[in-house]
C-alpha atoms as a PDB file:
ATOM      1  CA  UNK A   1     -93.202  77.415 -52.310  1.00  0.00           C
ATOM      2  CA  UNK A   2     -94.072  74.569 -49.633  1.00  0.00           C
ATOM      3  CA  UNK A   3     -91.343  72.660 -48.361  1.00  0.00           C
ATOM      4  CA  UNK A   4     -91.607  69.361 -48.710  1.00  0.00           C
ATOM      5  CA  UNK A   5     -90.469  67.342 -45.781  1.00  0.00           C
ATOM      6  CA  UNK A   6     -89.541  63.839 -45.808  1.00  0.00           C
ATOM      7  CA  UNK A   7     -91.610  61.016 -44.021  1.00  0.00           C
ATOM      8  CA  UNK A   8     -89.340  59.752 -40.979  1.00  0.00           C
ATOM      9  CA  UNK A   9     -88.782  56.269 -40.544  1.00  0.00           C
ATOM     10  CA  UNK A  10     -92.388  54.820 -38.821  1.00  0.00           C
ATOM     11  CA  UNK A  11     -90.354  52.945 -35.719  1.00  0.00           C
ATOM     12  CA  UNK A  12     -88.487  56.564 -35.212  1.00  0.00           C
ATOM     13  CA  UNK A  13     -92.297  58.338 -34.977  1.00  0.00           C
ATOM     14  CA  UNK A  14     -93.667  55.200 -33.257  1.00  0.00           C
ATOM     15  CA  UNK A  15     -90.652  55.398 -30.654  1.00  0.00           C
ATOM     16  CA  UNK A  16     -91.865  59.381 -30.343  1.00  0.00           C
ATOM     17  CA  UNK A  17     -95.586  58.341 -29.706  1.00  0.00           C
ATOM     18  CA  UNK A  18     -94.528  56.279 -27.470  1.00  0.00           C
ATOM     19  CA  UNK A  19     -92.709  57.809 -25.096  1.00  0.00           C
ATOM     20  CA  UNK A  20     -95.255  61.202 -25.416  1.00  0.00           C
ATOM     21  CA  UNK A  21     -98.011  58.417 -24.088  1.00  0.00           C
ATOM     22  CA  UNK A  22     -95.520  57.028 -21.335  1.00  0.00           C
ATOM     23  CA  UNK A  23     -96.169  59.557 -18.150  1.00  0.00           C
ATOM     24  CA  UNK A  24     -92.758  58.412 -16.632  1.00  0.00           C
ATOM     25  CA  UNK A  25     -90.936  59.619 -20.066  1.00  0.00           C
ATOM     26  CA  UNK A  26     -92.724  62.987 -20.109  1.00  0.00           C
ATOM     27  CA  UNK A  27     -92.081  64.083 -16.288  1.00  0.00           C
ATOM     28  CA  UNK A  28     -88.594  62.992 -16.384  1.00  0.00           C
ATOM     29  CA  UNK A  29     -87.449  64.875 -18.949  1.00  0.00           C
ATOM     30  CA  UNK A  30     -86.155  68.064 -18.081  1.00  0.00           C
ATOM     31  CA  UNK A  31     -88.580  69.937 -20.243  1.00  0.00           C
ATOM     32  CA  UNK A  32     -90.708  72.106 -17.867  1.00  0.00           C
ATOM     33  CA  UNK A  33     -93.023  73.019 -21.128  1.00  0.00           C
ATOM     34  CA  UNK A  34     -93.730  69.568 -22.072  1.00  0.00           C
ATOM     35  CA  UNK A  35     -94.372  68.726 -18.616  1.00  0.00           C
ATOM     36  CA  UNK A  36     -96.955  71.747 -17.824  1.00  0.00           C
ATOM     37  CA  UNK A  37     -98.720  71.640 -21.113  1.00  0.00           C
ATOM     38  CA  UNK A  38    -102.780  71.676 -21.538  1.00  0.00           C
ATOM     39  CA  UNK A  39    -104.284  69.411 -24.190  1.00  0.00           C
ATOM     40  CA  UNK A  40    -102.173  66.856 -26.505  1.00  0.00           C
ATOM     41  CA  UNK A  41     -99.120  67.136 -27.514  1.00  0.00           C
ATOM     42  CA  UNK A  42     -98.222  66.197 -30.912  1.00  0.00           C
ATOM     43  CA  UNK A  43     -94.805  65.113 -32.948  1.00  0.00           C
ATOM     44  CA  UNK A  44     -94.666  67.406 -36.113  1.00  0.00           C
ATOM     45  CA  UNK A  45     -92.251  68.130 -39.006  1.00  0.00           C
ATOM     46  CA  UNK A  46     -89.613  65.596 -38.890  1.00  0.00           C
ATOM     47  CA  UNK A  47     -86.017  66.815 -39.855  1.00  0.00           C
ATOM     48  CA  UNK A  48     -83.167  64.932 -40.271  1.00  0.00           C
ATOM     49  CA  UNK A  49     -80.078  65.675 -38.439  1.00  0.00           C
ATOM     50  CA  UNK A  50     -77.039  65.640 -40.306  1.00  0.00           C
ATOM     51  CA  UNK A  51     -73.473  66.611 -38.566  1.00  0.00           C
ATOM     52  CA  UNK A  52     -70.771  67.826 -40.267  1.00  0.00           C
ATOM     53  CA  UNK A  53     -67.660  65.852 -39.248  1.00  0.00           C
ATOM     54  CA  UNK A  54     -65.374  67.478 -41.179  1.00  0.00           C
ATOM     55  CA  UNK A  55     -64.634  69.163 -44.554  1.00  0.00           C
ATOM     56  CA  UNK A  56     -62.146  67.945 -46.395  1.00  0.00           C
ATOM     57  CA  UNK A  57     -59.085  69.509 -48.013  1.00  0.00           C
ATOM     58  CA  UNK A  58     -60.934  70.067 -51.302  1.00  0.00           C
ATOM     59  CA  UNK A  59     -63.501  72.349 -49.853  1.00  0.00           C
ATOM     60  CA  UNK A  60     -66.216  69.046 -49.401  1.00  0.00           C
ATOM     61  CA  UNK A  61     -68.279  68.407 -46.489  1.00  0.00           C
ATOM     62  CA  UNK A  62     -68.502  65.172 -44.532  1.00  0.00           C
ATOM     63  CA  UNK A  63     -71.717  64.383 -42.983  1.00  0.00           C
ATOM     64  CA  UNK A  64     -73.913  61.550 -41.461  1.00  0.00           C
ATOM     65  CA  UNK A  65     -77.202  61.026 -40.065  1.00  0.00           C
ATOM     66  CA  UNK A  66     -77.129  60.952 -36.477  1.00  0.00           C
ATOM     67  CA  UNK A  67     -81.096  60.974 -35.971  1.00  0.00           C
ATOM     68  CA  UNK A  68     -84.581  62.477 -36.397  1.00  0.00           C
ATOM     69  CA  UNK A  69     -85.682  65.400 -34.795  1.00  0.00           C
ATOM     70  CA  UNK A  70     -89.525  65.785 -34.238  1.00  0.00           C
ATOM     71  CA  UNK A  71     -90.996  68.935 -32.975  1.00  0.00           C
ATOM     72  CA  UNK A  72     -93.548  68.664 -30.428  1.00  0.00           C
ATOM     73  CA  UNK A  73     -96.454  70.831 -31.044  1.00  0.00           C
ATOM     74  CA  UNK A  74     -98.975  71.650 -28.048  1.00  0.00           C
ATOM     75  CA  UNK A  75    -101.482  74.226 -29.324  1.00  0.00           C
ATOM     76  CA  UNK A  76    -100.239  77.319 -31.202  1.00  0.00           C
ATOM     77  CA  UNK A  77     -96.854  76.565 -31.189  1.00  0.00           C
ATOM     78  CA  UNK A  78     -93.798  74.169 -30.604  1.00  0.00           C
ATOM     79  CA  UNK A  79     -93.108  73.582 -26.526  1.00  0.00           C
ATOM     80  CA  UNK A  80     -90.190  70.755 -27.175  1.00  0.00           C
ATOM     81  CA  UNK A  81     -88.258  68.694 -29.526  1.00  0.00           C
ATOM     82  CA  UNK A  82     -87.910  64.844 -29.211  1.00  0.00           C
ATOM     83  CA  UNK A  83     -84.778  63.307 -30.769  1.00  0.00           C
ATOM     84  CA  UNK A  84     -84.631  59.555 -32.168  1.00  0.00           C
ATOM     85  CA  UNK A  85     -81.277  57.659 -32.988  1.00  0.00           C
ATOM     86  CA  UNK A  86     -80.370  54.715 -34.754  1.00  0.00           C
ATOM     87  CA  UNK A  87     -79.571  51.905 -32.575  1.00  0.00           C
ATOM     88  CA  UNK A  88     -78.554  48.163 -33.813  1.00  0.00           C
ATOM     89  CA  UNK A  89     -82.466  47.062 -33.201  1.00  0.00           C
ATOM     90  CA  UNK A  90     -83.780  49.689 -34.882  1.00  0.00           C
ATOM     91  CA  UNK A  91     -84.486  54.209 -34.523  1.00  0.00           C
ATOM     92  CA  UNK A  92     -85.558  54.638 -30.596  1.00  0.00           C
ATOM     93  CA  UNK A  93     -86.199  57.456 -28.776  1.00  0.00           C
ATOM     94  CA  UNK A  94     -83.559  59.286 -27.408  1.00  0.00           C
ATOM     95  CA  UNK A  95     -84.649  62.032 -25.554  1.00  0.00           C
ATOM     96  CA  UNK A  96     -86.977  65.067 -25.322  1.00  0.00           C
ATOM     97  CA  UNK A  97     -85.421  68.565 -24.606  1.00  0.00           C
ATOM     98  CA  UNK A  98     -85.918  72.656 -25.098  1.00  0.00           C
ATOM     99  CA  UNK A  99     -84.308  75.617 -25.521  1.00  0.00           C
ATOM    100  CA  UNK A 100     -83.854  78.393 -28.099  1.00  0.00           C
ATOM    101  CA  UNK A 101     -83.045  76.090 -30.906  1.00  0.00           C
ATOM    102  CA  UNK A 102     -87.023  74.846 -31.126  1.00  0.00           C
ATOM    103  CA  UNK A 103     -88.097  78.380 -31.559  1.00  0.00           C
ATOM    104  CA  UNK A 104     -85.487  79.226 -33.812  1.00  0.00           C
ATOM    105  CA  UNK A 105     -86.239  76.238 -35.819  1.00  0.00           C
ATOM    106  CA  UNK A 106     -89.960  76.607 -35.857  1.00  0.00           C
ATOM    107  CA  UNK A 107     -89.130  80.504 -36.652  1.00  0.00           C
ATOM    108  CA  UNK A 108     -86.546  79.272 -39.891  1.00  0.00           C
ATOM    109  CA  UNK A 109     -89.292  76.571 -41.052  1.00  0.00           C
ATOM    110  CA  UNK A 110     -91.636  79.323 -41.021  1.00  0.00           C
ATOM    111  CA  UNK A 111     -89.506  81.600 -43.122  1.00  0.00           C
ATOM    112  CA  UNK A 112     -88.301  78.812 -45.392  1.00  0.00           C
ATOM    113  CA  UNK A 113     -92.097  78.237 -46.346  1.00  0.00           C
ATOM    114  CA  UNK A 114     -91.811  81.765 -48.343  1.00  0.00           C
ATOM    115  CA  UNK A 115     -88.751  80.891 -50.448  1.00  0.00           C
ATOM    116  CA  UNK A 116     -89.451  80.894 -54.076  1.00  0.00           C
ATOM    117  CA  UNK A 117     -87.695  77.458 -54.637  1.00  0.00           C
ATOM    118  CA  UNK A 118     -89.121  74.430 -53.258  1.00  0.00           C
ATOM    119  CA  UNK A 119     -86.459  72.776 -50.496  1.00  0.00           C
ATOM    120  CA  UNK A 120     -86.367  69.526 -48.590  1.00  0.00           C
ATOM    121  CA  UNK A 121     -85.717  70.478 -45.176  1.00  0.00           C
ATOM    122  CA  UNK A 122     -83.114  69.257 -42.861  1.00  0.00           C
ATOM    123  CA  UNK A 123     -80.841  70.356 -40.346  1.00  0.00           C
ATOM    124  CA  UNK A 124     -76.821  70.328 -40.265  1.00  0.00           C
ATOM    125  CA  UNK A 125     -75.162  70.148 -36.973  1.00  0.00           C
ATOM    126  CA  UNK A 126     -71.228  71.541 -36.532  1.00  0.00           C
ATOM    127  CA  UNK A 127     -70.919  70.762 -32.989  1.00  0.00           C
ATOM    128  CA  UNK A 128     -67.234  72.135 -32.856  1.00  0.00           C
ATOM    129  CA  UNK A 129     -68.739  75.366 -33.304  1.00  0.00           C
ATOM    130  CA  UNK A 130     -71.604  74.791 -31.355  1.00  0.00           C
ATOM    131  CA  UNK A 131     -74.249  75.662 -34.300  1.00  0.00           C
ATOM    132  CA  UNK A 132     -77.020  74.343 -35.873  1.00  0.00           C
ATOM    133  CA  UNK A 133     -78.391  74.871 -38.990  1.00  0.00           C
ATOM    134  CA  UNK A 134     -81.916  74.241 -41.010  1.00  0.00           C
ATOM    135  CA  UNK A 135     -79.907  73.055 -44.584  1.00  0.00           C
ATOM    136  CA  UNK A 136     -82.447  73.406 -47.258  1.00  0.00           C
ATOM    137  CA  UNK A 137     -81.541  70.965 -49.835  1.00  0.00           C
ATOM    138  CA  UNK A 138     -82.548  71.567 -53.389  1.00  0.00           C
ATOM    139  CA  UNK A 139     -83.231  68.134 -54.335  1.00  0.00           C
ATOM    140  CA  UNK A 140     -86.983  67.506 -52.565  1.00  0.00           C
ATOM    141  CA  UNK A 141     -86.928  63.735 -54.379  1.00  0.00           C
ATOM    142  CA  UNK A 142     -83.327  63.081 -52.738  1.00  0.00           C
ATOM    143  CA  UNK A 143     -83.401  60.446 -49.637  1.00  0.00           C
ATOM    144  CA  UNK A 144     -83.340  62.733 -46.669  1.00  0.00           C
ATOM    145  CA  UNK A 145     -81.074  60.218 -44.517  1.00  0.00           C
ATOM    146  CA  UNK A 146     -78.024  60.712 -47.075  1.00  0.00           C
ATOM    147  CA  UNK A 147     -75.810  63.155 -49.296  1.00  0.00           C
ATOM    148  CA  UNK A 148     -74.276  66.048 -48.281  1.00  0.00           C
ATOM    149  CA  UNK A 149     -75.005  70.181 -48.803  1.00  0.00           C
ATOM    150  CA  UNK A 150     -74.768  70.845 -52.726  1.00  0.00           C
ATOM    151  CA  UNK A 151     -73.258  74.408 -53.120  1.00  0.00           C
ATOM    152  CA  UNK A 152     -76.436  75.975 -54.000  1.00  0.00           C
ATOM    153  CA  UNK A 153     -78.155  74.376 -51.387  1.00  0.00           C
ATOM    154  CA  UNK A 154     -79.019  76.914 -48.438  1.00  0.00           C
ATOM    155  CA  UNK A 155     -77.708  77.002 -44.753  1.00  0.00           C
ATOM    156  CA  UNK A 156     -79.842  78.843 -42.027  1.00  0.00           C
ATOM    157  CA  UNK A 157     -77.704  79.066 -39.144  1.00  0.00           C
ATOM    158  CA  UNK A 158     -80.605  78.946 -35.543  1.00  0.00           C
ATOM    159  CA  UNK A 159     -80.281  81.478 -32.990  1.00  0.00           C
ATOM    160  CA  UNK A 160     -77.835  81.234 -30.698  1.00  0.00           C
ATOM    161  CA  UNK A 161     -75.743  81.478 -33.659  1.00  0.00           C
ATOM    162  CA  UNK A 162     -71.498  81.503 -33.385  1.00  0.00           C
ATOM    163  CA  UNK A 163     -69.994  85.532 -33.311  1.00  0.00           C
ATOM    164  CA  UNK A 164     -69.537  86.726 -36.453  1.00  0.00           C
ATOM    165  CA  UNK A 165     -72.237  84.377 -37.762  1.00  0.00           C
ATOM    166  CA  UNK A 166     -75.962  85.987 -38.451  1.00  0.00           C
ATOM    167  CA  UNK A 167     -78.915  83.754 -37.345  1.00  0.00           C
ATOM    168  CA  UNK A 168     -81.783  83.504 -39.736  1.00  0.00           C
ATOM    169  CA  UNK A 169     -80.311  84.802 -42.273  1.00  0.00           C
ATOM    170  CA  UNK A 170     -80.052  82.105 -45.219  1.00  0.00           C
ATOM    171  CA  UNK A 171     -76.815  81.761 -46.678  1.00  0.00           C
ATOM    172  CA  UNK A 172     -75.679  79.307 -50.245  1.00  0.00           C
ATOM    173  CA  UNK A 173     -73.168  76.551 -48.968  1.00  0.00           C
ATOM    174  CA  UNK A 174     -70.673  77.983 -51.003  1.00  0.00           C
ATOM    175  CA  UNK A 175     -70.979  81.424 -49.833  1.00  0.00           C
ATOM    176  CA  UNK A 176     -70.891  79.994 -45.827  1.00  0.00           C
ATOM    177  CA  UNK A 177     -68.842  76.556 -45.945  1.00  0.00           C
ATOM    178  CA  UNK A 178     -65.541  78.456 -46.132  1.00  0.00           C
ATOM    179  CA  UNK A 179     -66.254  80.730 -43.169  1.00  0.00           C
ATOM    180  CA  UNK A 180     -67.056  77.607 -41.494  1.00  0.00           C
ATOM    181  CA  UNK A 181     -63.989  75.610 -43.186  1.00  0.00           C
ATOM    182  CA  UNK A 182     -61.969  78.719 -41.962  1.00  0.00           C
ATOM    183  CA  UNK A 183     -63.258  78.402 -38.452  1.00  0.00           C
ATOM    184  CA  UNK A 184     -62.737  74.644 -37.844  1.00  0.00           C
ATOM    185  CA  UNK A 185     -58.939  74.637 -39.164  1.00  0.00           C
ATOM    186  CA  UNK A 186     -56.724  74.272 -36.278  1.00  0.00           C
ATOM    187  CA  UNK A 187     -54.306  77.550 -36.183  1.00  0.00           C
ATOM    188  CA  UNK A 188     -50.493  76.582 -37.048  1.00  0.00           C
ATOM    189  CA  UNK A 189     -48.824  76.175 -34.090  1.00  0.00           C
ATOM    190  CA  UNK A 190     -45.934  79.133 -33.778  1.00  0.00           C
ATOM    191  CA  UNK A 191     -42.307  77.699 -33.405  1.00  0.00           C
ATOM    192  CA  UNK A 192     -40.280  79.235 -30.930  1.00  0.00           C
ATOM    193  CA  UNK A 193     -37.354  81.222 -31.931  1.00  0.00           C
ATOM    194  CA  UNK A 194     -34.224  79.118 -31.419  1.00  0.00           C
END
């Protein structure tokens, strides 16, 4: 089934437009693909980023919007990723950038496309373990800039994924959220013998 991704805020595309037509934006960024490539370059499939704070004591997770990510199609395929944030004045551009997560995202929104439920795109940061995820939520009619990951909702972690956690593979919120709860609970600290 398609997925059906959310419209991003028109100032956060404008913002991207913008700074695709501004030559000083595009050669300062430190994205040698965007820099060297032929023909236009395009903003395309605009996610959501949500991060995941924290989750709480009864197994829930705490997220927030912290932006738009748009990928930035040149031909064939995806050569960067431009992120917007929300400022007091408004979404802006915040910067362009590459790396394995644009493939691997490009890779997971291809794969998503052949899932037999329809999904609303988005992606779930956890920077404290460094991962990123493309979060299919099951609610495509849901406003994209809230809520949080529904247990049957699914969790694609993007290559580099953490050890021990296997990119691409799609996995239900409940079935991953309490490796991930596991992982981001602090150890108990040992006492010393007296």
């Amino acid at each position: 089934m398609p997925l059906h991704v959310s419209p991003a805020p028109a100032p956060a595309l404008r913002s991207v437009l913008t700074a695709l037509g501004s030559p000083t934006a595009v050669h300062e960024a430190r994205t040698p693909s965007l820099r060297k490539a032929q023909g236009p370059a395009t903003p395309e499939l605009p996610l959501p980023v949500h991060v995941l704070d924290r989750i709480t004591p009864a197994g829930a997770s705490a997220t927030r919007l912290s932006g738009w990510r748009f990928l930035i199609r040149c031909g064939e395929r995806a050569v960067a990723a431009a992120d917007t944030r929300l400022t007091p004045d408004g979404w802006a551009f915040s910067h362009f950038f590459e790396g394995p997560y644009v493939a691997a995202t490009e890779r997971a929104l291809r794969h998503a496309e052949n899932v037999q439920k329809a999904y609303q795109p988005r992606l779930l940061s956890v920077p404290e373990l460094y991962m990123l995820t493309l979060w299919l939520h099951g609610d495509c009619r849901a406003d994209a800039a809230t809520g949080h990951p529904a247990a049957t909702d699914l969790l694609v972690p993007l290559a580099p994924a953490p050890p021990g956690i296997a990119a691409h593979r799609p996995h239900r919120v409940a079935e991953l959220l309490p490796v991930l709860t596991h992982r981001l609970t602090p150890a108990p600290l040992l006492s010393s013998p007296a």
